[in-house]
PDB file of N, CA and C in Angstrom:
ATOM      1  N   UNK A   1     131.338  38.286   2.001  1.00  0.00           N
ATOM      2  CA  UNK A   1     131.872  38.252   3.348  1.00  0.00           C
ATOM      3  C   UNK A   1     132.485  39.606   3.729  1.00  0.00           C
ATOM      4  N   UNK A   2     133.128  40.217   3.117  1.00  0.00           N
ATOM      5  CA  UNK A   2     133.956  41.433   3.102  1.00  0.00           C
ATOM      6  C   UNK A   2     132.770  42.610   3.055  1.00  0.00           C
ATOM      7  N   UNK A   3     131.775  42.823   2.607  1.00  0.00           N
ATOM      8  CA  UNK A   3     130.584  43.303   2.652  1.00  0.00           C
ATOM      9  C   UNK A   3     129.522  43.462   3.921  1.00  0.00           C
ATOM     10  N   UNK A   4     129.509  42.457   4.637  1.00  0.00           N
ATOM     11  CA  UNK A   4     129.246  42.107   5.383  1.00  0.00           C
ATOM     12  C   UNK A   4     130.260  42.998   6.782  1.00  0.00           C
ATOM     13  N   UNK A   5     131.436  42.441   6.610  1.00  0.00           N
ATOM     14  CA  UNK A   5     132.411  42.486   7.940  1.00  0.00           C
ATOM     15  C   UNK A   5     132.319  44.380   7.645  1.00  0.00           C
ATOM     16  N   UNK A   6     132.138  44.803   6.569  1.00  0.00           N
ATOM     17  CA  UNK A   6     132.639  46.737   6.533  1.00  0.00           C
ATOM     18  C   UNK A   6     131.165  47.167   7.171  1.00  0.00           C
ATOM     19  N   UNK A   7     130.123  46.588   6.708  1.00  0.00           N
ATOM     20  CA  UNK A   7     128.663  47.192   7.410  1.00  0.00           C
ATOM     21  C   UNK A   7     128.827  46.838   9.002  1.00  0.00           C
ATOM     22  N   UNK A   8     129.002  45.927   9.402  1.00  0.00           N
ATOM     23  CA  UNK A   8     129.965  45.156  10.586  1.00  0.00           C
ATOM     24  C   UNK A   8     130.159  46.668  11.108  1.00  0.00           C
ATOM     25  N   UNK A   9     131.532  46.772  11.091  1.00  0.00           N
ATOM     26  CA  UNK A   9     132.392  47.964  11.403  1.00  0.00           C
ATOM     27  C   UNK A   9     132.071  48.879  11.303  1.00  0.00           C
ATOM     28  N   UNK A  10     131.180  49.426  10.473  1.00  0.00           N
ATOM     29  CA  UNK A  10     130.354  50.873  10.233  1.00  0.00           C
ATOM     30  C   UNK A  10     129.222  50.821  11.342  1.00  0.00           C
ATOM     31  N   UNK A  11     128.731  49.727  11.590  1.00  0.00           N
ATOM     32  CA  UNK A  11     127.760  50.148  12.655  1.00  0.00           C
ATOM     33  C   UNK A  11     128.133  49.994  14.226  1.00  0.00           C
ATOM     34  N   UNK A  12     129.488  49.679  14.319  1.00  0.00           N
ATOM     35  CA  UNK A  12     130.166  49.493  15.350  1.00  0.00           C
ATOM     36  C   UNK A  12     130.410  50.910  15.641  1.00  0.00           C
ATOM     37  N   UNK A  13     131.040  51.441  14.511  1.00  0.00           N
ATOM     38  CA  UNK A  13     132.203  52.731  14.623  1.00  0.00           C
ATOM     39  C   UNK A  13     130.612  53.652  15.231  1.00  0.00           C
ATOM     40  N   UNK A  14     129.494  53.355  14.158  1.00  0.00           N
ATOM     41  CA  UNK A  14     128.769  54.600  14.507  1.00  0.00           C
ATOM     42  C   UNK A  14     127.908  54.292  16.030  1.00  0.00           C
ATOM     43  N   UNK A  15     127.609  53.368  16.656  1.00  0.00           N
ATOM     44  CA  UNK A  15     127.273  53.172  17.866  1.00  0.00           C
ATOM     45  C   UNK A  15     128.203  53.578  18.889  1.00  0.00           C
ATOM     46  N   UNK A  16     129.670  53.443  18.645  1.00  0.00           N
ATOM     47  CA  UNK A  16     130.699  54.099  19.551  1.00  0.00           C
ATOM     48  C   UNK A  16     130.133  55.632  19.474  1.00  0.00           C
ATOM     49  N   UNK A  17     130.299  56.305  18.219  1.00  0.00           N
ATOM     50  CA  UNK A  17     130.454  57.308  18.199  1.00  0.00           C
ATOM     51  C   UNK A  17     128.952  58.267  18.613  1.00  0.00           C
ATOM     52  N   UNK A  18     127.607  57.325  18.572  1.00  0.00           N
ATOM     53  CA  UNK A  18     126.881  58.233  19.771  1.00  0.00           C
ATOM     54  C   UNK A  18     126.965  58.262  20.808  1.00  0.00           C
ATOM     55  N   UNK A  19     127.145  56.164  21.372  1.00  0.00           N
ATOM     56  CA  UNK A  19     128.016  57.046  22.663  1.00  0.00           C
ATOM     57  C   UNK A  19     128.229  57.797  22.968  1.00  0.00           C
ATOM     58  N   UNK A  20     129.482  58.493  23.318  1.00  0.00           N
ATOM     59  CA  UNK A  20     130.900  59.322  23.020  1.00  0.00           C
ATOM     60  C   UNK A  20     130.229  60.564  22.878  1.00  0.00           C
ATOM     61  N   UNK A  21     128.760  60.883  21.922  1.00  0.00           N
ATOM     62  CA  UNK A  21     128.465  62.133  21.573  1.00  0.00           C
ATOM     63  C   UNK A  21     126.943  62.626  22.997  1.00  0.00           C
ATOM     64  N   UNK A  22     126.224  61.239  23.386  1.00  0.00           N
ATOM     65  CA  UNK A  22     125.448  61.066  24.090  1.00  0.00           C
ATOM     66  C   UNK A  22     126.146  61.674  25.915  1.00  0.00           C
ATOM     67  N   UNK A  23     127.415  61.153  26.105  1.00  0.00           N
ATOM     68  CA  UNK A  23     128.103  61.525  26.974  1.00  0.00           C
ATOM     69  C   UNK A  23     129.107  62.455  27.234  1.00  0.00           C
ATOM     70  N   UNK A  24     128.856  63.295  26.309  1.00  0.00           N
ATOM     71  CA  UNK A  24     129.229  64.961  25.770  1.00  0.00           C
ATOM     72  C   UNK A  24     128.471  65.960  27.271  1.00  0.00           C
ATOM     73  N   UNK A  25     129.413  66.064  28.418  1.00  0.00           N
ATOM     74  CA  UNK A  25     128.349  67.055  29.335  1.00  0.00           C
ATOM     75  C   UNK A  25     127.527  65.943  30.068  1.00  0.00           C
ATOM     76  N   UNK A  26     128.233  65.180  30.169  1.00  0.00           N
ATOM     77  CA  UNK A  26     127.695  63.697  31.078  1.00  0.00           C
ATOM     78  C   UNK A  26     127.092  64.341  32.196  1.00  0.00           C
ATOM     79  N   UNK A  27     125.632  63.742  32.671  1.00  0.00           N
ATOM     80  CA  UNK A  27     124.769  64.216  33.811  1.00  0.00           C
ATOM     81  C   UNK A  27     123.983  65.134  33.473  1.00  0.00           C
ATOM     82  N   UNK A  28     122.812  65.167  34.470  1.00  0.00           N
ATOM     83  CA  UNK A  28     121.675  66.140  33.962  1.00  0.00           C
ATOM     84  C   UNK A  28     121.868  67.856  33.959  1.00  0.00           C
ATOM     85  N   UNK A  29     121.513  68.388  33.409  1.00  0.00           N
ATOM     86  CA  UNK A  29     121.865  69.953  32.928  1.00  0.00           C
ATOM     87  C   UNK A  29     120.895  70.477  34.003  1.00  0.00           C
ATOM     88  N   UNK A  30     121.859  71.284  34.919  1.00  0.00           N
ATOM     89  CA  UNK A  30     121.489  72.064  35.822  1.00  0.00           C
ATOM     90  C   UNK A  30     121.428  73.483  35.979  1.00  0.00           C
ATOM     91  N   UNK A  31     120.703  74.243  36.460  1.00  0.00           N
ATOM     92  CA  UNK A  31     120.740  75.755  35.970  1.00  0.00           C
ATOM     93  C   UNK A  31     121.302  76.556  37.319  1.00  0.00           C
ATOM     94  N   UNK A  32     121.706  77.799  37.360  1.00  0.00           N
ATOM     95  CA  UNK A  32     121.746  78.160  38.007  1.00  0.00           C
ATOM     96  C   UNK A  32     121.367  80.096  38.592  1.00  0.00           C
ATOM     97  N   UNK A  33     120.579  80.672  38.875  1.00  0.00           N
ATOM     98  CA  UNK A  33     119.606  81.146  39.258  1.00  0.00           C
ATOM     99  C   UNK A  33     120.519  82.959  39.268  1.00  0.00           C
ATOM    100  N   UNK A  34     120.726  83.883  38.671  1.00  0.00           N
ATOM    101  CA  UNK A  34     121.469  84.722  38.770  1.00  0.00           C
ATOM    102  C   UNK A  34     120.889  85.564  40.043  1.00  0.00           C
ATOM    103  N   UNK A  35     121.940  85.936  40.985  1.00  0.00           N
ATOM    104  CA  UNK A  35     121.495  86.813  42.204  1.00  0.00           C
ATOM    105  C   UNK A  35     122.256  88.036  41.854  1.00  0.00           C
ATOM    106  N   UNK A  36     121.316  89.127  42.337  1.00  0.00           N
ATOM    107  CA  UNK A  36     121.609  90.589  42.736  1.00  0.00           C
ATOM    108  C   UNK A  36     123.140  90.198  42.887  1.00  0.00           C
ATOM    109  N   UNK A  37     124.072  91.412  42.349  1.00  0.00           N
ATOM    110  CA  UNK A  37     125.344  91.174  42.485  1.00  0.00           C
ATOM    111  C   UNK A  37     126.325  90.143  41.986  1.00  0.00           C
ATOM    112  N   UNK A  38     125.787  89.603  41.032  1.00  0.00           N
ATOM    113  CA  UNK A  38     126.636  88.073  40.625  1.00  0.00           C
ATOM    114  C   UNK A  38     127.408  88.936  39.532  1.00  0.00           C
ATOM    115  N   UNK A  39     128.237  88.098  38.728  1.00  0.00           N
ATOM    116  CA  UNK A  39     128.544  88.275  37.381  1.00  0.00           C
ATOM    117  C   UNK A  39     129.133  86.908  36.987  1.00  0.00           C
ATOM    118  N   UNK A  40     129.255  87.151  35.829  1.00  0.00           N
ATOM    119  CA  UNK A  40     129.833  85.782  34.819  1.00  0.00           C
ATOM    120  C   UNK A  40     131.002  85.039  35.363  1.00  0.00           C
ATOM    121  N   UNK A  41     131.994  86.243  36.266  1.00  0.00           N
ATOM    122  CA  UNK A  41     132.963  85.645  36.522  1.00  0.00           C
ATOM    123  C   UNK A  41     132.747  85.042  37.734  1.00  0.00           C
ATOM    124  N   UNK A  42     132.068  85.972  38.924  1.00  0.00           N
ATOM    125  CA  UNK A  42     132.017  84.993  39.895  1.00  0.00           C
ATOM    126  C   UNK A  42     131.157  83.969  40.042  1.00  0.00           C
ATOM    127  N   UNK A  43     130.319  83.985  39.057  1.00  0.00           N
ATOM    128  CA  UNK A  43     129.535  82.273  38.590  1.00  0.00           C
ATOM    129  C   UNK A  43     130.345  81.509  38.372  1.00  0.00           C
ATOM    130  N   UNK A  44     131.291  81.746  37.226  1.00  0.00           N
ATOM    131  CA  UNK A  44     132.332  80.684  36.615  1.00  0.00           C
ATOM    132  C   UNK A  44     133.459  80.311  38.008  1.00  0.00           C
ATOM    133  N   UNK A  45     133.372  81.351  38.929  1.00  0.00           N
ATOM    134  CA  UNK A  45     134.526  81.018  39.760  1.00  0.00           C
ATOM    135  C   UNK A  45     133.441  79.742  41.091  1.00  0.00           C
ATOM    136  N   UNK A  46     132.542  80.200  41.382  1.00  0.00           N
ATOM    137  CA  UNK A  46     131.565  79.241  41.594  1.00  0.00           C
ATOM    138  C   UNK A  46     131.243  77.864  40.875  1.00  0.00           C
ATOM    139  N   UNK A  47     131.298  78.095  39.647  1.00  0.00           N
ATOM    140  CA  UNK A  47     130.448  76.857  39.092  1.00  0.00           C
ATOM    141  C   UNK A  47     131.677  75.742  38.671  1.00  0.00           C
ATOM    142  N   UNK A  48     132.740  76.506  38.469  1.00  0.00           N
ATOM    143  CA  UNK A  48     133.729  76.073  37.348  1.00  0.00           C
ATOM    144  C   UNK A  48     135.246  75.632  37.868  1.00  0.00           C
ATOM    145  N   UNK A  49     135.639  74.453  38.525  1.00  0.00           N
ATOM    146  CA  UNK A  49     137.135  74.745  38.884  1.00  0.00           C
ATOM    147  C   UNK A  49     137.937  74.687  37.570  1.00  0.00           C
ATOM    148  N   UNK A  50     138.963  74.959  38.041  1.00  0.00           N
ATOM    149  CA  UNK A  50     140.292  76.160  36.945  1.00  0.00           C
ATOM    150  C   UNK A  50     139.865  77.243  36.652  1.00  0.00           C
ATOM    151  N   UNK A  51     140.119  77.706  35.570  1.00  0.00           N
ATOM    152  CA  UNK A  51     140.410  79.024  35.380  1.00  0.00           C
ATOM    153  C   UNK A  51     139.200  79.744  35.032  1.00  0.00           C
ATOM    154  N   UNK A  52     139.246  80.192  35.811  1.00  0.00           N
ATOM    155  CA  UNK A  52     137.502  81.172  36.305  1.00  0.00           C
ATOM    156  C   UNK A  52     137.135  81.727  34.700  1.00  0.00           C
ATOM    157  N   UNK A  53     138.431  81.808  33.882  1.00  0.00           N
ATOM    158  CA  UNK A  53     138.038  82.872  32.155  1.00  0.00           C
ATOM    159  C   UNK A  53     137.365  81.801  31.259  1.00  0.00           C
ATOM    160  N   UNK A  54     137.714  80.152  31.465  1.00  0.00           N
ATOM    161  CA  UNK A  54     137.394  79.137  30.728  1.00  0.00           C
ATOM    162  C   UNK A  54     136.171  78.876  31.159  1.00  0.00           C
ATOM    163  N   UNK A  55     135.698  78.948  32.215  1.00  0.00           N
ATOM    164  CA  UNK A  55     133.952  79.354  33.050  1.00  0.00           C
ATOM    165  C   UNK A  55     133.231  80.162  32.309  1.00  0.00           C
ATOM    166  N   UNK A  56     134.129  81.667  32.612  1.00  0.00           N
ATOM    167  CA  UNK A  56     133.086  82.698  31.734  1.00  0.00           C
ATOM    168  C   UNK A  56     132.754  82.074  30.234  1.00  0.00           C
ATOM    169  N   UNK A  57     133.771  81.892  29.718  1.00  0.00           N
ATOM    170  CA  UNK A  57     133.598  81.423  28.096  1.00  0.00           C
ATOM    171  C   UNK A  57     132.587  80.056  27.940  1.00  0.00           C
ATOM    172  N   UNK A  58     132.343  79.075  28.569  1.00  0.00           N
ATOM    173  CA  UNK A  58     131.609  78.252  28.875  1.00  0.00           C
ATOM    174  C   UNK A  58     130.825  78.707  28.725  1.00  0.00           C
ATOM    175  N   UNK A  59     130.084  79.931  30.254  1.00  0.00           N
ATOM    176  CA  UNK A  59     128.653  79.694  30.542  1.00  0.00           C
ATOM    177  C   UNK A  59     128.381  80.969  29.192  1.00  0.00           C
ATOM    178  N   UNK A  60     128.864  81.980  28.715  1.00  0.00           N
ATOM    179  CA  UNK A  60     128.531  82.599  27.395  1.00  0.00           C
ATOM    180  C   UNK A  60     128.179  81.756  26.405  1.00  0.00           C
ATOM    181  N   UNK A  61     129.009  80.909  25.784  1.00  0.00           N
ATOM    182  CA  UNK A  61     128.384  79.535  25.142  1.00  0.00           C
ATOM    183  C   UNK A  61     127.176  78.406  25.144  1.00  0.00           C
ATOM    184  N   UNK A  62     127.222  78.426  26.392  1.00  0.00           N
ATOM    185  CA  UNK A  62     126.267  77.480  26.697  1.00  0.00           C
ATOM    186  C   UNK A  62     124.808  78.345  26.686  1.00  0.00           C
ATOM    187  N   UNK A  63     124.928  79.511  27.078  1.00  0.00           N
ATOM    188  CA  UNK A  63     123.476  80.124  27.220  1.00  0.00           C
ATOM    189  C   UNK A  63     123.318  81.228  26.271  1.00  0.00           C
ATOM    190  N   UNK A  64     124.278  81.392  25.476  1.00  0.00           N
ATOM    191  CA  UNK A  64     124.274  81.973  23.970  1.00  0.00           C
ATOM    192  C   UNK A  64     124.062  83.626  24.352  1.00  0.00           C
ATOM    193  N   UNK A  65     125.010  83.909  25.262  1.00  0.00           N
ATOM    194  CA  UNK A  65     125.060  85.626  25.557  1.00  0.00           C
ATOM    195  C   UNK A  65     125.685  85.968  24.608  1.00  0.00           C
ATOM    196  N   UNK A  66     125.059  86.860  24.440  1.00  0.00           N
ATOM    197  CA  UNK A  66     125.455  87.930  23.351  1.00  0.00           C
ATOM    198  C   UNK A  66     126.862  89.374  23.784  1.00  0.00           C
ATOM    199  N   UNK A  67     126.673  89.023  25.579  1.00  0.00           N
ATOM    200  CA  UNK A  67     127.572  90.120  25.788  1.00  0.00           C
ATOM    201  C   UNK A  67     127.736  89.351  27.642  1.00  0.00           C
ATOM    202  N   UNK A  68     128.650  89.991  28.092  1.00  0.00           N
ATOM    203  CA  UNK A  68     128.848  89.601  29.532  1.00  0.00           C
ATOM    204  C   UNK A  68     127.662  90.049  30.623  1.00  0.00           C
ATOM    205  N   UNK A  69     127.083  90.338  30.000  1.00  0.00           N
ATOM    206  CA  UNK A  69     125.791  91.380  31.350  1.00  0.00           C
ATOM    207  C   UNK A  69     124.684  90.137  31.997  1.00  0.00           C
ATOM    208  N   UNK A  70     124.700  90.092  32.627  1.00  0.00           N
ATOM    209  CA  UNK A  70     123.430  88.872  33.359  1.00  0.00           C
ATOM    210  C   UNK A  70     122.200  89.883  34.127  1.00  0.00           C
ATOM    211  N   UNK A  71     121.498  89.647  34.870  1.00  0.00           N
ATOM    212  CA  UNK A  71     121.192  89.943  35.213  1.00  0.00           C
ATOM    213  C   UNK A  71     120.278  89.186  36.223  1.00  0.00           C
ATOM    214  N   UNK A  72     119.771  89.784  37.661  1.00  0.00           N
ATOM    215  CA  UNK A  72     119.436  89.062  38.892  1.00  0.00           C
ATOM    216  C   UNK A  72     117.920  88.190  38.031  1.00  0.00           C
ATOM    217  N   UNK A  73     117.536  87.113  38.818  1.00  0.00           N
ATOM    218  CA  UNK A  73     116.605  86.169  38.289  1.00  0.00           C
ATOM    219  C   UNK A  73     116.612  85.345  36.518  1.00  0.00           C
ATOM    220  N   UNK A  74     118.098  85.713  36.262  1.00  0.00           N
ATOM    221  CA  UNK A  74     118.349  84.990  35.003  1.00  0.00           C
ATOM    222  C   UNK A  74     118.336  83.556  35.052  1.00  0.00           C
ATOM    223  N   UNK A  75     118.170  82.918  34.390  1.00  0.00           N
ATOM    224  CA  UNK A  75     118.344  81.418  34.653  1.00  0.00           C
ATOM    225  C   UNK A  75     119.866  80.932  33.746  1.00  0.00           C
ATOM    226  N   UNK A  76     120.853  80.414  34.117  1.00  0.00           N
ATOM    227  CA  UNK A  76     122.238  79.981  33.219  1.00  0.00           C
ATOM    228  C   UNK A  76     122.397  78.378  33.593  1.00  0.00           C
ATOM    229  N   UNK A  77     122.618  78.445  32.295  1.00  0.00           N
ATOM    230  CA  UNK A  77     123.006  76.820  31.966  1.00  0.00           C
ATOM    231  C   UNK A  77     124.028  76.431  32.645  1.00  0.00           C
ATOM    232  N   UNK A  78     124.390  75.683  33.385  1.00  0.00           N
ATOM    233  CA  UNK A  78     125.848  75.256  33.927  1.00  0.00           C
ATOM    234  C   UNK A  78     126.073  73.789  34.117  1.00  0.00           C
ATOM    235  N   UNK A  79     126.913  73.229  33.433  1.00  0.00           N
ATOM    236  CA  UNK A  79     127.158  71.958  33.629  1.00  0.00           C
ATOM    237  C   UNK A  79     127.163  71.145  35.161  1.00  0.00           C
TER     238      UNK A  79
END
């Protein structure tokens, strides 16, 4: 019985927990199109309410820049 009730609970815990991992960035992943004149920050100040630096650090993350430079017709990940 006790065998039973822990596999129980283990497949509970782990169905919560894709959930939870499935709804990580909830909604479809949208891009957004770099124009002549943009930069990281005024994307993040665009894409991102609060603090326009937690944006930049985002969209660097999310689209795996190596440095702050974009450039016009880039494509960026943005939640």
């Amino acid at each position: 019985m006790f065998g039973k009730l822990l596999i129980l609970l283990c497949a509970l815990a782990l169905a919560v927990g894709l959930a939870a991992r499935s709804s990580n960035g909830a909604g479809p992943k949208r891009t957004y199109v770099v124009r002549p004149g943009d930069t990281l920050w005024t994307v993040a100040q665009q894409m991102y309410s609060g603090d326009p630096r937690e944006g930049v650090w985002e969209l660097e993350q999310r689209n795996h820049l190596a440095s702050a430079t974009i450039v016009p017709g880039e494509k960026l990940l943005v939640p």
